[in-house]
C-alpha atoms as a PDB file:
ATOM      1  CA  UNK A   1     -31.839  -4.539  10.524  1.00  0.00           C
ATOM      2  CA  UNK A   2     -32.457  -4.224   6.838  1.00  0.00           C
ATOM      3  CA  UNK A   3     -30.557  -1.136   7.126  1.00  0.00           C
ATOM      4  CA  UNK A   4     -27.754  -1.985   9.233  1.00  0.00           C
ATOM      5  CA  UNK A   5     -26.260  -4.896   6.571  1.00  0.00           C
ATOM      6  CA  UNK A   6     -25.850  -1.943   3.763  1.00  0.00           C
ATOM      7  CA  UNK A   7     -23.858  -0.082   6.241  1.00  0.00           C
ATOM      8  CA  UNK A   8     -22.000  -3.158   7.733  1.00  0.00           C
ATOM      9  CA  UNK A   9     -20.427  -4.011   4.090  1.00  0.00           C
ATOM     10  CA  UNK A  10     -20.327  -0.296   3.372  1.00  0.00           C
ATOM     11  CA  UNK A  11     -17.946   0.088   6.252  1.00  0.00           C
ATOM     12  CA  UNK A  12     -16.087  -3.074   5.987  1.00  0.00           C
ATOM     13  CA  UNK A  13     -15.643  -1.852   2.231  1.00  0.00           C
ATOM     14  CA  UNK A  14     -13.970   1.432   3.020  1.00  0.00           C
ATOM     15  CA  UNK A  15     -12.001  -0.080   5.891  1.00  0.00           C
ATOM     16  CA  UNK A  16     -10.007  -2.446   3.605  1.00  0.00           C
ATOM     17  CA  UNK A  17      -9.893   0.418   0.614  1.00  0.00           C
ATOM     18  CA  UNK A  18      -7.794   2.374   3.608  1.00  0.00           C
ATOM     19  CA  UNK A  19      -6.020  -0.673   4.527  1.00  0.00           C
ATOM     20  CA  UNK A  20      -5.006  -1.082   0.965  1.00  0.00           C
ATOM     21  CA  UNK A  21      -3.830   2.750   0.919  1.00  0.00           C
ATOM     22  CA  UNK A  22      -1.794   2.668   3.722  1.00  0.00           C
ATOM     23  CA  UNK A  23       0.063  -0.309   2.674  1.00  0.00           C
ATOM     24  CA  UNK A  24       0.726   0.672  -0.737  1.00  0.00           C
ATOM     25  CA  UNK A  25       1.948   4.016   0.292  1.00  0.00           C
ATOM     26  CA  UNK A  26       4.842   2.177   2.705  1.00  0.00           C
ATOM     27  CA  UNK A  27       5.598  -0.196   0.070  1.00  0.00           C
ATOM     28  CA  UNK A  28       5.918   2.875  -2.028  1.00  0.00           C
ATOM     29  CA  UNK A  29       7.666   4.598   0.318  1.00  0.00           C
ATOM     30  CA  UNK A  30      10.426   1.408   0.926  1.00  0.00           C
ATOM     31  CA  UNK A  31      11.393   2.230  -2.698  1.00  0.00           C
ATOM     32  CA  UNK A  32      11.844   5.731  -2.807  1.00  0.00           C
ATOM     33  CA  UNK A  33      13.951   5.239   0.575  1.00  0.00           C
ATOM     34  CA  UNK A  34      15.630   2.537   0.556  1.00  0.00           C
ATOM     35  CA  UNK A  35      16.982   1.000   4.132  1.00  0.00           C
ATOM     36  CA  UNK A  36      20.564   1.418   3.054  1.00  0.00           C
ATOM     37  CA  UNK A  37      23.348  -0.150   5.351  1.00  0.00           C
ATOM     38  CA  UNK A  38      26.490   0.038   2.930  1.00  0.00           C
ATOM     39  CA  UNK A  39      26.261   3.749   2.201  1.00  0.00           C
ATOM     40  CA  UNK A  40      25.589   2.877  -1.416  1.00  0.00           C
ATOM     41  CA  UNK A  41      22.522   5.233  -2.966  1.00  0.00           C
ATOM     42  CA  UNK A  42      20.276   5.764  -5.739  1.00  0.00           C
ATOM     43  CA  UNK A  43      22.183   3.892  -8.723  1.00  0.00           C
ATOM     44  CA  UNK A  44      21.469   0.438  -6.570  1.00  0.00           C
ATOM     45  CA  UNK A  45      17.441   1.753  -6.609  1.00  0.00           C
ATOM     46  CA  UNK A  46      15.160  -1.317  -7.316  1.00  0.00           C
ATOM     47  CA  UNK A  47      11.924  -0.298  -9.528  1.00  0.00           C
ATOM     48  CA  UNK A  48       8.903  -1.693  -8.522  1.00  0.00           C
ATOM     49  CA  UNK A  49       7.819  -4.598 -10.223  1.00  0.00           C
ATOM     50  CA  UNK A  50       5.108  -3.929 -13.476  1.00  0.00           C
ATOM     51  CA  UNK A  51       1.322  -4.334 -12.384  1.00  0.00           C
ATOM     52  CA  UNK A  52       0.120  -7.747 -13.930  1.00  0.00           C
ATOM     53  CA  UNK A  53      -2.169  -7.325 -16.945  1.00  0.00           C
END
């Protein structure tokens, strides 16, 4: 049992880091390709807001 708690949070701790990934790469990704309903392109590109410090 002493074992099995290390790789319990071990586990959870990689799940969420993937989690994480995956939904920074499609918030990424909504930038670089914008949904775009009025034929209107890249000069209407949002940036993505700065990181907080």
């Amino acid at each position: 049992m002493a074992r099995l708690i290390p790789l319990i949070l071990i586990a959870l701790a990689v799940w969420f880091w993937l989690r994480a990934r995956r939904k920074t790469a499609a918030y990424m990704a909504s930038y670089e390709h914008p949904t775009d309903r009025h034929g209107e392109g890249d000069e209407q590109r949002r940036e993505p807001p700065a990181p907080a410090a």
